[in-house]
Protein backbone atom coordinates (compact mmCIF):
# COMPACT_ATOMS: atom_id res chain seq x y z
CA UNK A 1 4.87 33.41 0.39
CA UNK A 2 4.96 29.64 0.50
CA UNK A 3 2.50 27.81 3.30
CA UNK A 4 5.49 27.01 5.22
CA UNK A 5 6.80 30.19 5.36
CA UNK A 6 3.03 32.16 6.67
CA UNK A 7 3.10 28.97 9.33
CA UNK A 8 6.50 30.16 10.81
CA UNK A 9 6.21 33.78 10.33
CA UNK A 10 2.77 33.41 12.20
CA UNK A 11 -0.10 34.88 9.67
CA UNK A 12 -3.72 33.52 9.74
CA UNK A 13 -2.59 30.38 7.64
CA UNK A 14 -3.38 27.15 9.38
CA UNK A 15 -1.03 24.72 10.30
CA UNK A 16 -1.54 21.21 9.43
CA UNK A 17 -3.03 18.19 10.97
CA UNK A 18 -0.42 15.68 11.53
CA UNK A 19 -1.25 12.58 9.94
CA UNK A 20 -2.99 9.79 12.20
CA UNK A 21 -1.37 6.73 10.60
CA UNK A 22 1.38 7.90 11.15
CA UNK A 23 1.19 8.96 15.21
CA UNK A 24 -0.27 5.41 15.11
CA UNK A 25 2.45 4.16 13.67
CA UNK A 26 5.58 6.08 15.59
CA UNK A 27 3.65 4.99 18.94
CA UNK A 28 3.08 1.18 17.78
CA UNK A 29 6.53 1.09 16.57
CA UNK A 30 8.40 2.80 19.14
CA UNK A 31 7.59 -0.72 21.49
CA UNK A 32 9.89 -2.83 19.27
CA UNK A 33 14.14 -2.39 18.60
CA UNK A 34 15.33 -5.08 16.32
CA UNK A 35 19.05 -5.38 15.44
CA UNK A 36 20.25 -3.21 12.82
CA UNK A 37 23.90 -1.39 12.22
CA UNK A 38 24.16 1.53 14.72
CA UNK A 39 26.25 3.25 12.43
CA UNK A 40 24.27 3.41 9.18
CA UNK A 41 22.76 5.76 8.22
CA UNK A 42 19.30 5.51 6.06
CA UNK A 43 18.79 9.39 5.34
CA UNK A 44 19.82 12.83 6.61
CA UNK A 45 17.25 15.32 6.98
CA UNK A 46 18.71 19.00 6.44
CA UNK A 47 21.63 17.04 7.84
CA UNK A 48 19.94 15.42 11.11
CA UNK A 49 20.87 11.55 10.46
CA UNK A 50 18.18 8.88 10.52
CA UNK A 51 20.18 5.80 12.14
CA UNK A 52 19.52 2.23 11.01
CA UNK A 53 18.80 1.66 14.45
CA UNK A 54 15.52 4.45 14.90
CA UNK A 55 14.46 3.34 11.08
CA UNK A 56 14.39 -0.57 12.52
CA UNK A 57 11.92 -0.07 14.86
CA UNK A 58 9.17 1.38 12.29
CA UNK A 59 10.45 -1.06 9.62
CA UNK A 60 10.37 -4.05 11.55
CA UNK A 61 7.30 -3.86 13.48
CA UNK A 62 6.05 -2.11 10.13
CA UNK A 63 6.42 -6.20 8.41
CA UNK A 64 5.33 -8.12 11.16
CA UNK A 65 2.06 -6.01 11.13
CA UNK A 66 1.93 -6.81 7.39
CA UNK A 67 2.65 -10.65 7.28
CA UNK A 68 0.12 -10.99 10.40
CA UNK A 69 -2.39 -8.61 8.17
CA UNK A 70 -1.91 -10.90 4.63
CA UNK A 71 -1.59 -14.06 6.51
CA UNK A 72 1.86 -14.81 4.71
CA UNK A 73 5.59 -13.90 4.85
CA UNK A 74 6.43 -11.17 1.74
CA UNK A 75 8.43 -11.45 -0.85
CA UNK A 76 12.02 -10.00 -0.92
CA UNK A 77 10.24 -7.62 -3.51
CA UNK A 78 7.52 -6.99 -1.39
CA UNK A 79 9.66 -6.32 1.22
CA UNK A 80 12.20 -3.64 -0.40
CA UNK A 81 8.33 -2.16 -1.23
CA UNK A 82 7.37 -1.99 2.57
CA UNK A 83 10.97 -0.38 3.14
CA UNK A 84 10.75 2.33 0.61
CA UNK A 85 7.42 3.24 2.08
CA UNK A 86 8.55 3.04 5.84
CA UNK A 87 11.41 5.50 4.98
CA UNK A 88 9.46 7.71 3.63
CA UNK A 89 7.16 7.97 6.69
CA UNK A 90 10.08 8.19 8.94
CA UNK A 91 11.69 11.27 6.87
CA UNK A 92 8.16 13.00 7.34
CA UNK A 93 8.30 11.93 10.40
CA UNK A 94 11.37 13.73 11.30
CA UNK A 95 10.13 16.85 8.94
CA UNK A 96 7.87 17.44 11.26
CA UNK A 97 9.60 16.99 14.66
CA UNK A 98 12.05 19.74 13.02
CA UNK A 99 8.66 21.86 12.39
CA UNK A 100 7.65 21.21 15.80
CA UNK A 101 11.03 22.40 17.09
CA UNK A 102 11.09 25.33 15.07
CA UNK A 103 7.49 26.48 15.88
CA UNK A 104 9.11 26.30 19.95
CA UNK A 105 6.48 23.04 20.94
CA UNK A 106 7.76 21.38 24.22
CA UNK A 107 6.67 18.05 25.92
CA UNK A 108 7.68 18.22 29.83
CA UNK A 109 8.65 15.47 31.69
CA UNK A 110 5.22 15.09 33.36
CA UNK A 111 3.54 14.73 29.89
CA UNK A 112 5.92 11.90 29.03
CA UNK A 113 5.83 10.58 32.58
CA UNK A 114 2.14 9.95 31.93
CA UNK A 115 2.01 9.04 28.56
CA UNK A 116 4.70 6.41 30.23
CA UNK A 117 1.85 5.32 32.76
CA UNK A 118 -0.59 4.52 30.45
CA UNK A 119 1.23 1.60 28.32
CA UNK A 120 -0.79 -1.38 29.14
CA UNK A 121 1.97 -4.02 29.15
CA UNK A 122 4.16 -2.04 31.74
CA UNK A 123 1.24 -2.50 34.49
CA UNK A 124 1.55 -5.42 37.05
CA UNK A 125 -1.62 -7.14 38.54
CA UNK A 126 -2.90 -4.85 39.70
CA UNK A 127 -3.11 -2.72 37.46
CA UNK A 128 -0.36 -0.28 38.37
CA UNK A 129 2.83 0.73 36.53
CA UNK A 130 6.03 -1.62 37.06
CA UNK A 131 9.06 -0.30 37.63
CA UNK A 132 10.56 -3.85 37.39
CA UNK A 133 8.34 -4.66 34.42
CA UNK A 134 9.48 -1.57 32.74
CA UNK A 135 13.34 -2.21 33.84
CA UNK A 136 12.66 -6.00 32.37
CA UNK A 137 11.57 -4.58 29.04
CA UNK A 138 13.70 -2.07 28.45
CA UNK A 139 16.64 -5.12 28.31
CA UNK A 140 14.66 -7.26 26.75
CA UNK A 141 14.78 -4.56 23.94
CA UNK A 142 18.14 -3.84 23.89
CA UNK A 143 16.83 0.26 24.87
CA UNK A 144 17.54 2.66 27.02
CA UNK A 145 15.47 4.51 29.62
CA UNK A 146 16.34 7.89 28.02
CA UNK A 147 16.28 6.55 24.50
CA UNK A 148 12.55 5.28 24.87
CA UNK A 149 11.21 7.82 26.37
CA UNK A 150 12.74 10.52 24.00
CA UNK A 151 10.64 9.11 21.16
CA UNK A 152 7.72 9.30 23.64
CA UNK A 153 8.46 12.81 24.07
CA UNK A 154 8.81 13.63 20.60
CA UNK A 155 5.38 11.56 19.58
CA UNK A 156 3.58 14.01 21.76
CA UNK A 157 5.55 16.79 20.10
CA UNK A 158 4.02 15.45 16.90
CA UNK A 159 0.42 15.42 18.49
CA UNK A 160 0.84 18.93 19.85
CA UNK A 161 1.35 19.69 16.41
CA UNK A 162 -1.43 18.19 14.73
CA UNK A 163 -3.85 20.64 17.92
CA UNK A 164 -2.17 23.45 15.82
CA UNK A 165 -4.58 22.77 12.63
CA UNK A 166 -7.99 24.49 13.29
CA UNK A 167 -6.78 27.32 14.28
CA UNK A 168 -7.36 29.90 11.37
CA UNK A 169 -8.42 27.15 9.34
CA UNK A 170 -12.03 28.63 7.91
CA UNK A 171 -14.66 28.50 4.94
CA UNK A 172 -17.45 30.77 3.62
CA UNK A 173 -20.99 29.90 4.10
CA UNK A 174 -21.38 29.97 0.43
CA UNK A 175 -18.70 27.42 -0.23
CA UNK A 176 -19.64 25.05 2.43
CA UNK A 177 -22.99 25.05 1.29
CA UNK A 178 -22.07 24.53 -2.75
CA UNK A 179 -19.75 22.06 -1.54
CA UNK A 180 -22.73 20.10 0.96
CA UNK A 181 -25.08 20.09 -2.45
CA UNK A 182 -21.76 18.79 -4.62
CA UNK A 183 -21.07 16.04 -1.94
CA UNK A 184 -24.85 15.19 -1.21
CA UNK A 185 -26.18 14.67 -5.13
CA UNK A 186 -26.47 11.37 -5.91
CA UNK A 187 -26.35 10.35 -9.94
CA UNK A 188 -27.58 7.06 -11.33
CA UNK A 189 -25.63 5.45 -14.60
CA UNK A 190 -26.50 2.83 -17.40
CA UNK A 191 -22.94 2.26 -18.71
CA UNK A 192 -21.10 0.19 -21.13
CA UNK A 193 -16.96 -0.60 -20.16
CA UNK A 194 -15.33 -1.72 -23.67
CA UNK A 195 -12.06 -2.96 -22.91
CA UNK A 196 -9.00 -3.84 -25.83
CA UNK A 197 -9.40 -7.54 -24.88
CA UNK A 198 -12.94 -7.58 -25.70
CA UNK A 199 -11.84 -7.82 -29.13
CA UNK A 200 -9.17 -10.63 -28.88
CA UNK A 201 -11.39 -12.72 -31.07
CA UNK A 202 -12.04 -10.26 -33.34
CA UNK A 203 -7.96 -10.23 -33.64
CA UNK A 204 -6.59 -12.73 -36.42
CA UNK A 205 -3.06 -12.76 -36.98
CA UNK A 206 -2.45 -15.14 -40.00
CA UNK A 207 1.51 -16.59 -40.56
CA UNK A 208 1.86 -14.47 -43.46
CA UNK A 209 1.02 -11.09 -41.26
CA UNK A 210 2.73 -12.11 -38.71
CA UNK A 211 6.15 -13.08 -41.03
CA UNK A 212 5.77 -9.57 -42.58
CA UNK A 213 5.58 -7.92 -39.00
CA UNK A 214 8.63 -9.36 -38.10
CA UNK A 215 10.55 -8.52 -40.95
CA UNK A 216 9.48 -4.50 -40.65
CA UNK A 217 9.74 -4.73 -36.93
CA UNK A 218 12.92 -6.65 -35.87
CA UNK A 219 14.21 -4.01 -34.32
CA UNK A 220 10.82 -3.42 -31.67
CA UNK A 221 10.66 -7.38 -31.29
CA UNK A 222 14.73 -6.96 -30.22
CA UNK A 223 13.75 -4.05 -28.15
CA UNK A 224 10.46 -5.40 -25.69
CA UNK A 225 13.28 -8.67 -25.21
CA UNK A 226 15.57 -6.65 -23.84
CA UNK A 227 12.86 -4.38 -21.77
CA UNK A 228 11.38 -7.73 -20.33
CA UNK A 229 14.08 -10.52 -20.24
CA UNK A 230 14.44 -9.98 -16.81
CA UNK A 231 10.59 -10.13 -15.90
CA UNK A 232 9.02 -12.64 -18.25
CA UNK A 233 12.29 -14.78 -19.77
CA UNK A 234 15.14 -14.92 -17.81
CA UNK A 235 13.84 -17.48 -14.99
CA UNK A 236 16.06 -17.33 -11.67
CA UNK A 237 16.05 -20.00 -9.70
CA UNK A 238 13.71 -21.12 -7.61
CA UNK A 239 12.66 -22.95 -4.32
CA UNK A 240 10.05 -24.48 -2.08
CA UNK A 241 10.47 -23.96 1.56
CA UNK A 242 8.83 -25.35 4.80
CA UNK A 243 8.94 -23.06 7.53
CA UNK A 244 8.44 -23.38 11.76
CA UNK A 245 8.61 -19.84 13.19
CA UNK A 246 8.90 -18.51 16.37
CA UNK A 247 8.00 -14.79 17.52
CA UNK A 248 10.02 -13.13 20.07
CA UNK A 249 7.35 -10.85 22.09
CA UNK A 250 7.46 -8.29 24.61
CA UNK A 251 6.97 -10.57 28.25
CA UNK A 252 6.94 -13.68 25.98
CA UNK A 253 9.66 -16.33 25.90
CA UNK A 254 13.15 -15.28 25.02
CA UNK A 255 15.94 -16.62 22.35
CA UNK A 256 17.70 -18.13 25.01
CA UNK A 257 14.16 -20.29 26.01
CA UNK A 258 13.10 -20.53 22.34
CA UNK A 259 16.16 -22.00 20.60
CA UNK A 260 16.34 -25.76 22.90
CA UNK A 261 12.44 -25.44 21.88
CA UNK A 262 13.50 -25.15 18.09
CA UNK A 263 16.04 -27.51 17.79
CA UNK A 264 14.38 -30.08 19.66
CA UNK A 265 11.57 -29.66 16.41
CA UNK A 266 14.30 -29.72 14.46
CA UNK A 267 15.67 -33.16 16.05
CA UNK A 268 11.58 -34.81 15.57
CA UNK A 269 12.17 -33.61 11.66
CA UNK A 270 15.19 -35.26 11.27
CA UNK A 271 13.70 -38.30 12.81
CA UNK A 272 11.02 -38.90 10.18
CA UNK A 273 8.29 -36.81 11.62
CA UNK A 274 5.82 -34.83 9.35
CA UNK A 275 7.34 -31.09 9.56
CA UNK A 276 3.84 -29.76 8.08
CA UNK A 277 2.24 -31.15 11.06
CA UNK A 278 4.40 -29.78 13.40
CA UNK A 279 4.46 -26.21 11.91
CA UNK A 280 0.78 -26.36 11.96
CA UNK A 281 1.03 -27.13 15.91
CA UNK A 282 4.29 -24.80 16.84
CA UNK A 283 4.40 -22.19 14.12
CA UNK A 284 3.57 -18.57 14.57
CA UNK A 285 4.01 -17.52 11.00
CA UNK A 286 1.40 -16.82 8.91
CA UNK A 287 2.00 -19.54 6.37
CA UNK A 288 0.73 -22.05 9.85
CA UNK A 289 -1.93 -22.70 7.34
CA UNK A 290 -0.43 -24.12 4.75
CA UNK A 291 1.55 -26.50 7.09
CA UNK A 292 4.94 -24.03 6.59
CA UNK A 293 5.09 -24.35 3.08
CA UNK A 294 6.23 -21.05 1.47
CA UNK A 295 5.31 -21.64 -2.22
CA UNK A 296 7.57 -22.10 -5.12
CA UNK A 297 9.90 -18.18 -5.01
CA UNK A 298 12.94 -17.22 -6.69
CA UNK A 299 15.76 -17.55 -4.70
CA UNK A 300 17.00 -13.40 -4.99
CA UNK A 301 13.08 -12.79 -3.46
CA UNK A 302 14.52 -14.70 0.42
CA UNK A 303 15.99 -12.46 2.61
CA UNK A 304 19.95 -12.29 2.66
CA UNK A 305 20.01 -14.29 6.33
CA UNK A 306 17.26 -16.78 4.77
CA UNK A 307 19.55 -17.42 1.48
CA UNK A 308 22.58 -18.04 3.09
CA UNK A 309 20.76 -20.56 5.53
CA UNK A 310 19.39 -22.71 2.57
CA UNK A 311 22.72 -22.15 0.10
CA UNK A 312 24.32 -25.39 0.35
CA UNK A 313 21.10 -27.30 1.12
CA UNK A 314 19.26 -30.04 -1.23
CA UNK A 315 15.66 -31.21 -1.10
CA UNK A 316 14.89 -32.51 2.21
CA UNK A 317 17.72 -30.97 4.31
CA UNK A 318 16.70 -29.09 7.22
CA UNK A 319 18.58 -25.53 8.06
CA UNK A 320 19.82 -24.79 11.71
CA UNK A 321 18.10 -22.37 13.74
CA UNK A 322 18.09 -18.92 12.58
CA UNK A 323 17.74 -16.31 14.68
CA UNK A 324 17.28 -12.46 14.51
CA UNK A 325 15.44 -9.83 17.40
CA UNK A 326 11.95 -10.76 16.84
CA UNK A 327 12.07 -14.48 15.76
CA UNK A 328 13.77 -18.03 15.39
CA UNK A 329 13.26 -19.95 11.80
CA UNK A 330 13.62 -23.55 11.02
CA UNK A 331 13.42 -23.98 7.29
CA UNK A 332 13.56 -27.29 5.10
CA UNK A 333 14.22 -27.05 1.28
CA UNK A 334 11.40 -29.21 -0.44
CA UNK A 335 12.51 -28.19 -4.24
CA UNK A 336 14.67 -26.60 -6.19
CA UNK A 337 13.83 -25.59 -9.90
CA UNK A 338 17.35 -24.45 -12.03
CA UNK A 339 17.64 -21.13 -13.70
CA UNK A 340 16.81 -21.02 -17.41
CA UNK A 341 16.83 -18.46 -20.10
CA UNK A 342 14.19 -18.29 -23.25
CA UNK A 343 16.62 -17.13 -25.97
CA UNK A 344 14.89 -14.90 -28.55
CA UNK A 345 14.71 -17.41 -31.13
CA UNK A 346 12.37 -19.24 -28.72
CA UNK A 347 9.83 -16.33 -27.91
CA UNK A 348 10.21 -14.29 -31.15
CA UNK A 349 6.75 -15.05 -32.26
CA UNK A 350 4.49 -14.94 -29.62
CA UNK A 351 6.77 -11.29 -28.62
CA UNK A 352 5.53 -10.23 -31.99
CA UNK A 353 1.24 -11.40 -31.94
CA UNK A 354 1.72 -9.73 -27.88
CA UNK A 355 2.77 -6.38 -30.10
CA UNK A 356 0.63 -6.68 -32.60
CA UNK A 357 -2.38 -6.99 -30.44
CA UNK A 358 -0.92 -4.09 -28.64
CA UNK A 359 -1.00 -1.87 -31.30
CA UNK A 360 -4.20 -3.06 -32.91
CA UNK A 361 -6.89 -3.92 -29.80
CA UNK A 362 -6.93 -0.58 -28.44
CA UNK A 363 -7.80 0.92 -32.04
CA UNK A 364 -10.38 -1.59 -32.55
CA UNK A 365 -11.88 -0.39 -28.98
CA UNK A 366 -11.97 3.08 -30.23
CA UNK A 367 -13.59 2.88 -33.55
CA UNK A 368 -16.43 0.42 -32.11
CA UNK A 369 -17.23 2.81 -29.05
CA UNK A 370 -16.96 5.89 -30.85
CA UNK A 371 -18.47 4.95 -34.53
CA UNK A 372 -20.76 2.23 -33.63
CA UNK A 373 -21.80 2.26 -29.78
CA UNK A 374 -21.88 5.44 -28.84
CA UNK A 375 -24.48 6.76 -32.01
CA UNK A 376 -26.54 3.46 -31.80
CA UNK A 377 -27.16 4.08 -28.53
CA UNK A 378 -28.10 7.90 -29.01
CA UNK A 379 -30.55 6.61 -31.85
CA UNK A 380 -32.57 5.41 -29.03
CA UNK A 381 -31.32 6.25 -25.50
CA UNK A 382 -34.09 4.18 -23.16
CA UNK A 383 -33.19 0.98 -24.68
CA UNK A 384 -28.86 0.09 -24.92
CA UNK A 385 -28.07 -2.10 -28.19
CA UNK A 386 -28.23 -5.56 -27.29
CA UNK A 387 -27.85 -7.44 -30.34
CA UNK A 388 -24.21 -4.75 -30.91
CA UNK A 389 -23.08 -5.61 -27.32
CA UNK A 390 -23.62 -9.14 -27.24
CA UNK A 391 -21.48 -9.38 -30.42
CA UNK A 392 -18.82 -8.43 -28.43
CA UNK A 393 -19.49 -10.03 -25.08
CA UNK A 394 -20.44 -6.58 -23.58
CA UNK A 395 -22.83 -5.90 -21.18
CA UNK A 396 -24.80 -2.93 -20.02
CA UNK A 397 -24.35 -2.62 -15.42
CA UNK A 398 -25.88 0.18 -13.78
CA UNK A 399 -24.00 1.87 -10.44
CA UNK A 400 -27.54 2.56 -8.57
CA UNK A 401 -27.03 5.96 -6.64
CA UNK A 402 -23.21 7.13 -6.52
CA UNK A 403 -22.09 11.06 -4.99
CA UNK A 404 -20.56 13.00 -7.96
CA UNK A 405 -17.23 12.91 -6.39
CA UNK A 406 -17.28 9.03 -6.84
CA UNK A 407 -17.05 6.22 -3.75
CA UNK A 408 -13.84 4.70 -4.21
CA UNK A 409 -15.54 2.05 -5.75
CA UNK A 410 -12.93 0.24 -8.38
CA UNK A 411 -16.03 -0.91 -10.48
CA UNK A 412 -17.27 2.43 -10.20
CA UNK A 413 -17.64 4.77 -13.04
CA UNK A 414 -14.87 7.08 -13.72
CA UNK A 415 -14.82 10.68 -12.46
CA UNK A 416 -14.96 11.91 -16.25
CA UNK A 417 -18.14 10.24 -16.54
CA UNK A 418 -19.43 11.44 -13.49
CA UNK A 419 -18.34 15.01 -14.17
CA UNK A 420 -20.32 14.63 -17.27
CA UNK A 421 -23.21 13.44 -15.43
CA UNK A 422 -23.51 16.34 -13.51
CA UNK A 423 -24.89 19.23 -15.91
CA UNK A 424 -26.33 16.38 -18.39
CA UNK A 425 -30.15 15.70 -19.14
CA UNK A 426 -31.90 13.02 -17.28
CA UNK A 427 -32.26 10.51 -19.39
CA UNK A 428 -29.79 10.86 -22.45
CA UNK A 429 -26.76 9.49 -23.14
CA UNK A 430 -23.71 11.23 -22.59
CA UNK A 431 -21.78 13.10 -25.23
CA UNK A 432 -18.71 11.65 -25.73
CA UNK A 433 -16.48 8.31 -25.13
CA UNK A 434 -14.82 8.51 -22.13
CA UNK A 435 -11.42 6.87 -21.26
CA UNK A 436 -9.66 5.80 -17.99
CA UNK A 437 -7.02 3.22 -17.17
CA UNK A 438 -7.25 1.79 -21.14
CA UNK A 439 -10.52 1.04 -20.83
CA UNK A 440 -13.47 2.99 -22.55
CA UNK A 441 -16.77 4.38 -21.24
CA UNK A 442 -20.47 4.77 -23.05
CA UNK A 443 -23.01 5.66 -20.76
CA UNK A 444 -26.52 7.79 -20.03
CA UNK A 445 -27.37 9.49 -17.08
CA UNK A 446 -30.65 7.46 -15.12
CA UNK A 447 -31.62 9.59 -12.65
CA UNK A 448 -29.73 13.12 -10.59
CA UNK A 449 -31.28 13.41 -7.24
CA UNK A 450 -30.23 16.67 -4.44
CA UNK A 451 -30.05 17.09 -1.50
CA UNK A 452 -32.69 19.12 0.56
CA UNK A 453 -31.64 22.38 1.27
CA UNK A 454 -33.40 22.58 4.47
CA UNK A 455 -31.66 20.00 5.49
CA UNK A 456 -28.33 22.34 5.24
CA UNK A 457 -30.02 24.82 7.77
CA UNK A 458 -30.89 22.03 10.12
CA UNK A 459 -27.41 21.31 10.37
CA UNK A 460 -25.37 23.67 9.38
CA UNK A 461 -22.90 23.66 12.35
CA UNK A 462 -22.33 20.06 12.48
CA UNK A 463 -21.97 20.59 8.24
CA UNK A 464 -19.40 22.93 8.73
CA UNK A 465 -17.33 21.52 11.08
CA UNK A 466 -17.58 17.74 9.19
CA UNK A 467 -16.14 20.18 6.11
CA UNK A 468 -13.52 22.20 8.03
CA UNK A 469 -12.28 18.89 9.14
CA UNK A 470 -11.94 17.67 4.98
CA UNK A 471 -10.48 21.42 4.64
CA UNK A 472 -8.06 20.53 6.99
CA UNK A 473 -7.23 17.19 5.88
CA UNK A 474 -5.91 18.72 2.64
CA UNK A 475 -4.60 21.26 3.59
CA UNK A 476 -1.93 18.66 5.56
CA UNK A 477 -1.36 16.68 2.78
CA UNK A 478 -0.12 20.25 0.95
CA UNK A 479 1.50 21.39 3.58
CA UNK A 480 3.64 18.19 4.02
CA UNK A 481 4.34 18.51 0.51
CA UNK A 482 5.65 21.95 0.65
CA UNK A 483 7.58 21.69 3.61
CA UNK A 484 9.19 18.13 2.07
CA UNK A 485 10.14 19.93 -0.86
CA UNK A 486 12.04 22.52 0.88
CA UNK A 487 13.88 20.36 3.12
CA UNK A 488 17.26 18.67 1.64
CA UNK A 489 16.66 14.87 1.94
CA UNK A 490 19.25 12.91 1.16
């Protein structure tokens, strides 16, 4: 019996903790309704529809969050990124209002009426909640009263559902206990990261070689310009834009207010004045800091609206105002760089030395970890081979005290090494070369310190519940899995 199916035929399985980020996200979302095509669709959900006009809301609110966050507008890459990742939250999202549904969890009108109270920007003066205010809004937002505060009702759906996940969730004694030593031993590495490009210099690729490569390998050098014309040789075209942007906000200024404001900029530009200066003054775009400019970007990365604006303009024309639910742009083209293509003739060499060093760094890696590091250093385990590392510009780094199951540290060591760390000797080197992401591990274990187990009986309720809550944790991510996978998505 899958999880799903114990959850709905109502055994001691748990349910599972609806995700925070995303409650965060459906309630910080739900305050924003951007245009967007009432009639498309972005997915079905065992054939429920998910309407442009629901998706916009998370998706737009979802970017301006982002931009504000980075302190610059995306990419058009960066931004088809954010939307893949926005629809997938909104398909769980409606996954689990059809759970909630099906489990028979109800929201009342009272529960929404106060979860309606307590919106902060819907309160007047004094404090109280504005019927006017809340009137205003809703046609600011182009929403209805029974639209809005459906997707209040079904967020508290969703947080009803996420109550449901301690109950029957449990653990032994035992396994909370081998789990609070696991969690609580700390290890201390010496360790050596040997990396392919360590041995660049090592690397020499005479004419000859490289003429002989070719002729065996035409076919591979034909084959990686194919696989990356489009990323590293077929250069789009690109342009420079300076940027004055103006946010829309709830209770803020509105387009009809913020356009005279825009093109009255627009009129200064055009009448010699610095646009830099005046985006640092007016603009509320990220880029404020770099005076509006937008960097040098391939034309195919600007949004659709954005590209038509600047289509038939040349350096130092200025676009009309654009406008769109939560903003008005004023863009100026600065520079334009044409398209160009580096035929194969042109690259065919440096494709083949990038291949060769492929093929032959990695190899070199290998055989100096594993036939000259690694025994070296087991020769004599308190003192790491200085004179071999410093051939190779190598270094030893130590990670102080880490938890076996790693800190999410990226310049951490590996969980392989750590694994190995936990059963080895104090002091000696551990057994093998160890490999993650393409780059190689050497190392020897410093120190292994435990926890007290006294300190388990001191707290052993506050141990177990701080566990239960990990238990439960995962046991949402599987259950969102399973329940995904059984649902048709389309």
């Amino acid at each position: 019996m899958s999880i799903l199916e114990s959850m709905r035929s109502g055994s001691d399985s748990t349910f599972m903790q609806v995700v925070m980020a995303l409650l965060i996200f459906a309630f910080v979302g739900l305050y924003i309704n951007p245009s967007g095509d009432k009639a498309g669709v972005v997915a079905t959900v065992n054939g429920d529809a998910i309407l442009d006009t629901e998706f916009s809301r998370f998706y737009r609110n979802a970017l301006r969050a982002t931009e504000e966050r980075s302190q610059r507008t995306l990419s058009d890459a960066e931004q088809k990124q954010l939307y893949e990742q926005v629809r997938q939250s909104v398909i769980e999202r409606h996954v689990l209002l059809q759970e909630a549904h099906d489990l028979g969890i109800e929201v009342s009108d009272s529960e929404v009426a106060r979860q309606l109270l307590s919106i902060p920007f819907l309160r007047n003066e004094a404090g109280k909640f504005d019927q006017e205010l809340y009137a205003k809004w809703l046609k600011r937002q182009q929403r209805t009263k029974a639209d809005f505060e459906e997707t209040i009702r079904d967020d508290l759906a969703l947080m009803k559902l996420e109550s449901l996940v301690h109950i029957g969730a449990s653990t032994s004694e035992p396994a909370i206990r081998e789990a609070w030593i696991e969690a609580g031993t700390k290890v201390d590495i010496e360790m050596v990261r040997i990396r392919p490009n360590n041995f660049e210099k090592d690397l020499v690729v005479t004419d000859e070689e490289r003429t002989t490569w070719i002729s065996e390998n035409e076919a591979m050098i034909q084959e990686a310009y194919d696989r990356d014309k489009a990323r590293l040789y077929d250069h789009p075209e690109q342009i420079r834009l300076t940027m004055i942007r103006l946010a829309i906000r709830p209770g803020g200024p509105d387009e009809g207010e913020l356009v005279p404001k825009l093109n009255k900029l627009r009129e200064r530009i055009l009448a010699g004045e610095d646009m830099a200066d005046l985006a640092k003054r007016w603009s509320e775009d990220p880029s404020v800091h770099q005076g509006g400019d937008l960097g040098l970007r391939p034309v195919q990365q600007l949004s659709s609206e954005m590209a038509s604006a600047v289509a038939g303009l040349q350096p130092g024309q200025v676009s009309q105002v654009l406008t769109s639910a939560t903003d008005l742009r004023l863009v100026r083209v600065e520079e334009r760089v044409a398209p160009k293509v580096d035929e194969l003739d042109e690259v065919r060499d440096a494709i083949a030395d990038r291949l060769i060093r492929d093929e032959k760094l990695p190899t070199m890696a290998a055989r100096f970890a594993e036939d000259e590091l690694l025994p070296k250093w087991k020769e004599n385990p308190g003192t790491p081979p200085d004179e071999l590392l410093n051939a190779h510009g190598l270094t030893v780094s130590n990670t102080g005290p880490v938890p076996l199951g790693g800190d999410r540290n990226p310049f951490g060591p590996p969980q392989q090494v750590l694994d190995a760390a936990r059963n080895a000797t104090v002091g000696e080197v551990l057994p093998q070369v160890y490999e993650a992401g393409g780059t190689l591990y050497v190392a020897r274990l410093v120190s292994r310190d435990e926890p007290d187990e006294g300190a388990f009986e001191a707290d052993k309720d506050q141990i177990r519940e701080q566990f239960l809550m990990a238990r439960r944790g995962a046991f949402y991510r599987d259950w969102v899995a399973d329940v995904k996978s059984q649902a048709t998505i389309q």
